[in-house]
C-alpha atoms as a PDB file:
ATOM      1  CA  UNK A   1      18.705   9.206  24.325  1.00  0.00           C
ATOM      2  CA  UNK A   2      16.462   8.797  21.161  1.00  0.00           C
ATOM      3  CA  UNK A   3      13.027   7.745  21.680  1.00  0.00           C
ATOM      4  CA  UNK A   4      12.778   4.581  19.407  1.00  0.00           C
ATOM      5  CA  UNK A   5      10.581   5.261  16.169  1.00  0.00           C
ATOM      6  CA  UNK A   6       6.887   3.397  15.771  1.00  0.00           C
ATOM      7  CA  UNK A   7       5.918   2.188  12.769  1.00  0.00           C
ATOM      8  CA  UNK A   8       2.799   3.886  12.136  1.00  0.00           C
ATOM      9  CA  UNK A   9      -0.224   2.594  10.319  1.00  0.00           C
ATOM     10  CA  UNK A  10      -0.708   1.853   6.616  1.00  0.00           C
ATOM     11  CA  UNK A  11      -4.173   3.721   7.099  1.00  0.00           C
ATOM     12  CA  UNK A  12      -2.682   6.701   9.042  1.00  0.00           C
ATOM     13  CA  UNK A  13       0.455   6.975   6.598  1.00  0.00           C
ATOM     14  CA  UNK A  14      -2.098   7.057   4.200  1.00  0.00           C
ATOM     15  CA  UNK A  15      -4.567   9.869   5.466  1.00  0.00           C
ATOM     16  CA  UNK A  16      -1.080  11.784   5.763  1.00  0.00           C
ATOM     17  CA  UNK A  17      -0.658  11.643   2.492  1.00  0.00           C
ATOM     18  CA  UNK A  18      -3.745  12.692   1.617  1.00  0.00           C
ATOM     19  CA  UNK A  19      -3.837  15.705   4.180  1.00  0.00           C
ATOM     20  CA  UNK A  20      -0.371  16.666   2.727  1.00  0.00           C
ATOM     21  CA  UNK A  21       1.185  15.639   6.380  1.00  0.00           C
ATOM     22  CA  UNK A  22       3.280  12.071   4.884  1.00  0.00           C
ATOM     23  CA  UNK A  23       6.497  11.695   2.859  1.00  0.00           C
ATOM     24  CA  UNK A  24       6.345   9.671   0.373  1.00  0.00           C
ATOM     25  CA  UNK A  25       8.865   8.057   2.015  1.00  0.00           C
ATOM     26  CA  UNK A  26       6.548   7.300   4.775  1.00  0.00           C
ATOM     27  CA  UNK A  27       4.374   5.526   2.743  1.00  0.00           C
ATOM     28  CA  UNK A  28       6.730   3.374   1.383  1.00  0.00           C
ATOM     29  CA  UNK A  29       8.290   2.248   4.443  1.00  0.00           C
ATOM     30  CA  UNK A  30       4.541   1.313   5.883  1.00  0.00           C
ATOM     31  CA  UNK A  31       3.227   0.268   2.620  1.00  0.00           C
ATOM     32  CA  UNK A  32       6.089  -2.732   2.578  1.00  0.00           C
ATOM     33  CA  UNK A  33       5.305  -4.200   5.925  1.00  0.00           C
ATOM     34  CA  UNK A  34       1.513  -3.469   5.693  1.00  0.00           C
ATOM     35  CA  UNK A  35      -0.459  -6.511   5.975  1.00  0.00           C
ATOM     36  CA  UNK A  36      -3.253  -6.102   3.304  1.00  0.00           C
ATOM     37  CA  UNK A  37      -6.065  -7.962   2.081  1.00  0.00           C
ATOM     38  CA  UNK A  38      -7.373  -8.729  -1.519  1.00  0.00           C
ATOM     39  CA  UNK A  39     -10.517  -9.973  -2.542  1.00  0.00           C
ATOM     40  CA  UNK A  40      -9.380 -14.015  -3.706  1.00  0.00           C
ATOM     41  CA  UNK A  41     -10.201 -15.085  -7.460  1.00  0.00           C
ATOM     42  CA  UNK A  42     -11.524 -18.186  -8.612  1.00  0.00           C
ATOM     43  CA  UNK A  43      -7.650 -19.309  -9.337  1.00  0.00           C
ATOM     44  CA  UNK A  44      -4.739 -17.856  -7.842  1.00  0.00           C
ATOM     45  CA  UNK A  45      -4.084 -14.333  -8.855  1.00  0.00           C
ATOM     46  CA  UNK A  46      -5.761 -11.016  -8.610  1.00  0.00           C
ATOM     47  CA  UNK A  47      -8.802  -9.446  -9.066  1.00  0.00           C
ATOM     48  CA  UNK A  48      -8.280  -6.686 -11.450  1.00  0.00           C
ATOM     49  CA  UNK A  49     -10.593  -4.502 -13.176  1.00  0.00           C
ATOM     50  CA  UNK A  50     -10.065  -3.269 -16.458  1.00  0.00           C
ATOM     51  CA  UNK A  51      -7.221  -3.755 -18.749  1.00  0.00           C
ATOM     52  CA  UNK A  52      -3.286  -3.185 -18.793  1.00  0.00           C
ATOM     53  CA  UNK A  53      -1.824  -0.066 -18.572  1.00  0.00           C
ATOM     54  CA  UNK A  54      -5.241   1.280 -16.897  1.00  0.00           C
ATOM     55  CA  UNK A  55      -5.889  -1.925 -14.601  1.00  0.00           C
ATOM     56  CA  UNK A  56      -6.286  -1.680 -11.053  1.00  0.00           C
ATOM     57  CA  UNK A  57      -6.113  -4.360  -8.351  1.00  0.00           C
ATOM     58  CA  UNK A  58      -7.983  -3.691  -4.833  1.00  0.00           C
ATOM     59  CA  UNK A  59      -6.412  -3.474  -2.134  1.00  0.00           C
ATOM     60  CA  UNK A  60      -7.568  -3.003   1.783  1.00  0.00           C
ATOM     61  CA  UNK A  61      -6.000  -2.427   4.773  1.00  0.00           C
ATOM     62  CA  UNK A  62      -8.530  -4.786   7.160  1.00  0.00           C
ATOM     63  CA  UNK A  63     -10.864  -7.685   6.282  1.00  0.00           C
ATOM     64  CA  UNK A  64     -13.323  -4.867   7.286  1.00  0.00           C
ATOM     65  CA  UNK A  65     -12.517  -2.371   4.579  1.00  0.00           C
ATOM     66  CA  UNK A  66     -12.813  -5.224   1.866  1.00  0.00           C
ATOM     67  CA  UNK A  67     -16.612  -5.912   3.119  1.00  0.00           C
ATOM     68  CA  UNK A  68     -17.379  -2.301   3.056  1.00  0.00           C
ATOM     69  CA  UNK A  69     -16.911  -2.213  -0.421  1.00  0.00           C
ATOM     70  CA  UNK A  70     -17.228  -5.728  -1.907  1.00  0.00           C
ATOM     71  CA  UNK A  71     -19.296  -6.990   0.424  1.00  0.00           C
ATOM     72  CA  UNK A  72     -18.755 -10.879   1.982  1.00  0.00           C
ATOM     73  CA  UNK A  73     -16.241 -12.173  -0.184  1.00  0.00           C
ATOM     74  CA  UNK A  74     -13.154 -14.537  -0.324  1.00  0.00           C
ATOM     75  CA  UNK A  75      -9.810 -13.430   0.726  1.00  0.00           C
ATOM     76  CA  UNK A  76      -6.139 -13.582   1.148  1.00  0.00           C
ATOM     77  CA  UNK A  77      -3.725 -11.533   2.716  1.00  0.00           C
ATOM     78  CA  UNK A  78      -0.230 -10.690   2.478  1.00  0.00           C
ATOM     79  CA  UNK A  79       2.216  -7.879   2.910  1.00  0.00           C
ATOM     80  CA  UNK A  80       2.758  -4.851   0.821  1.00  0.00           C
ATOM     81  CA  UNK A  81       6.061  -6.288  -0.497  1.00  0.00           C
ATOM     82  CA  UNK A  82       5.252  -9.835  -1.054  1.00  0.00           C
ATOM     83  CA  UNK A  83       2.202  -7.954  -3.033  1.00  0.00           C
ATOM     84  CA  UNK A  84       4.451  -5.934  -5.305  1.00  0.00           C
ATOM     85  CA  UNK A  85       6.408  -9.150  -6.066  1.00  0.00           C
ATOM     86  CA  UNK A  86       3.085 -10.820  -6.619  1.00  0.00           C
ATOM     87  CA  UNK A  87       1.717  -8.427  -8.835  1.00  0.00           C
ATOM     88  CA  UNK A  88       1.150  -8.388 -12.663  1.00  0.00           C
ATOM     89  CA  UNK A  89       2.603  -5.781 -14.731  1.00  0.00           C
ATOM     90  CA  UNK A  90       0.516  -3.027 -16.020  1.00  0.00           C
ATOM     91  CA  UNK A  91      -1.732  -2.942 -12.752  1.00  0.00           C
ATOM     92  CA  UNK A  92      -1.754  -0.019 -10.355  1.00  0.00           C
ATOM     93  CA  UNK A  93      -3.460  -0.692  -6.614  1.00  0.00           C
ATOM     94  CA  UNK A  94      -6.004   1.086  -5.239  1.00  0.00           C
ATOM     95  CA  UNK A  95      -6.037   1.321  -1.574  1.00  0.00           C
ATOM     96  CA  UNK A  96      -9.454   1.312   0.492  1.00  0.00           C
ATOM     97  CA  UNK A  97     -11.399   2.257  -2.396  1.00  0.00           C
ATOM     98  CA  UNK A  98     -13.960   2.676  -0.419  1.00  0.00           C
ATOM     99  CA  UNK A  99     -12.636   4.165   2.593  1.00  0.00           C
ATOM    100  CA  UNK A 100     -12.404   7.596   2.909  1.00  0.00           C
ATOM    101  CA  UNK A 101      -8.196   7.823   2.158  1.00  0.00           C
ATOM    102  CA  UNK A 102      -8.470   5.982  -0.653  1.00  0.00           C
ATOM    103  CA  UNK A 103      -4.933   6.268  -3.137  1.00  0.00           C
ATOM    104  CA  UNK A 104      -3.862   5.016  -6.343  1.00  0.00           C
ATOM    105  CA  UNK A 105      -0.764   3.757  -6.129  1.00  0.00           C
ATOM    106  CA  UNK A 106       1.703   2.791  -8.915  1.00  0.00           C
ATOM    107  CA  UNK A 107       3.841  -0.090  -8.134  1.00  0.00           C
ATOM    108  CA  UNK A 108       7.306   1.634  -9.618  1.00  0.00           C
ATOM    109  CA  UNK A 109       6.912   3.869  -7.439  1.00  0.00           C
ATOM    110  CA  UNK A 110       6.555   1.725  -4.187  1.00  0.00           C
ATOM    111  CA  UNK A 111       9.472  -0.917  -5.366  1.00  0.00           C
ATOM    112  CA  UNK A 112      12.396   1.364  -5.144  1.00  0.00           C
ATOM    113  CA  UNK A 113      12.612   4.591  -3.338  1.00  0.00           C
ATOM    114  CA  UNK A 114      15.716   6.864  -3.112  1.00  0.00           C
ATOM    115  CA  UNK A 115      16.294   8.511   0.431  1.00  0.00           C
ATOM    116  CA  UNK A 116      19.489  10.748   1.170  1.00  0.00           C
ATOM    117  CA  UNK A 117      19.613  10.651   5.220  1.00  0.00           C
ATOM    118  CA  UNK A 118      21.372  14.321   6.265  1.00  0.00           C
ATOM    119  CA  UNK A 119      22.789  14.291  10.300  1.00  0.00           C
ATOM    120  CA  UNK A 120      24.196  16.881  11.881  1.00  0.00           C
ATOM    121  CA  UNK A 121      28.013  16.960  12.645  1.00  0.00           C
ATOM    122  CA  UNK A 122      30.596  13.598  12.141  1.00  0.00           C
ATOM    123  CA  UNK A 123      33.444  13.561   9.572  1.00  0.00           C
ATOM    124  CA  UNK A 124      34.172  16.461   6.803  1.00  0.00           C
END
């Protein structure tokens, strides 16, 4: 019998990748039900620094990570894909940027992603 599969952690996924030890794949798949936390505006929306195509949106994987680098600040949370729906064009996310596996991500690369599942044996 198969031993049924965790979902591992946003931040471990993430050190993975960075280490050269994640799929992309992986990241995808724990980036979409990631609960993550963004510093709130004034009005709804994003905080986003600098300008489309080069803007970039903060994003943190604990309330924690968001007060080690913005210090005490309004929040929301949501998950990773209610955040890609959310989010304006032209803006990549930056994960932890303060944390020590901090990515870059670009969101056309998190919406879709193609996997071809191979199994051993069944029909010819």
């Amino acid at each position: 019998m198969d031993e049924p599969r965790t979902q591992r952690s946003l931040t471990d996924v993430a050190a993975g990748v960075a280490a050269g030890a994640a799929s992309a794949h992986a990241l995808h798949r724990a980036f979409l039900h990631a609960t993550l936390w963004c510093e709130a505006p004034e009005s709804p929306g994003f905080v986003a620094r600098g300008q489309p195509p080069e803007a970039v949106v903060a994003v943190y994987s604990s309330p924690e990570q968001l007060a080690a680098d913005r210090g005490p600040q309004r929040w929301f949370s949501t998950t990773g894909a209610d955040l890609l729906d959310l989010l304006p064009a032209g803006h990549d996310l930056v994960l932890d940027p303060a944390g020590t596996n901090s990515l870059r991500l670009r969101p056309s690369a998190l919406e879709r992603i193609t996997v071809v599942e191979v199994t051993k044996g069944g029909p010819r």
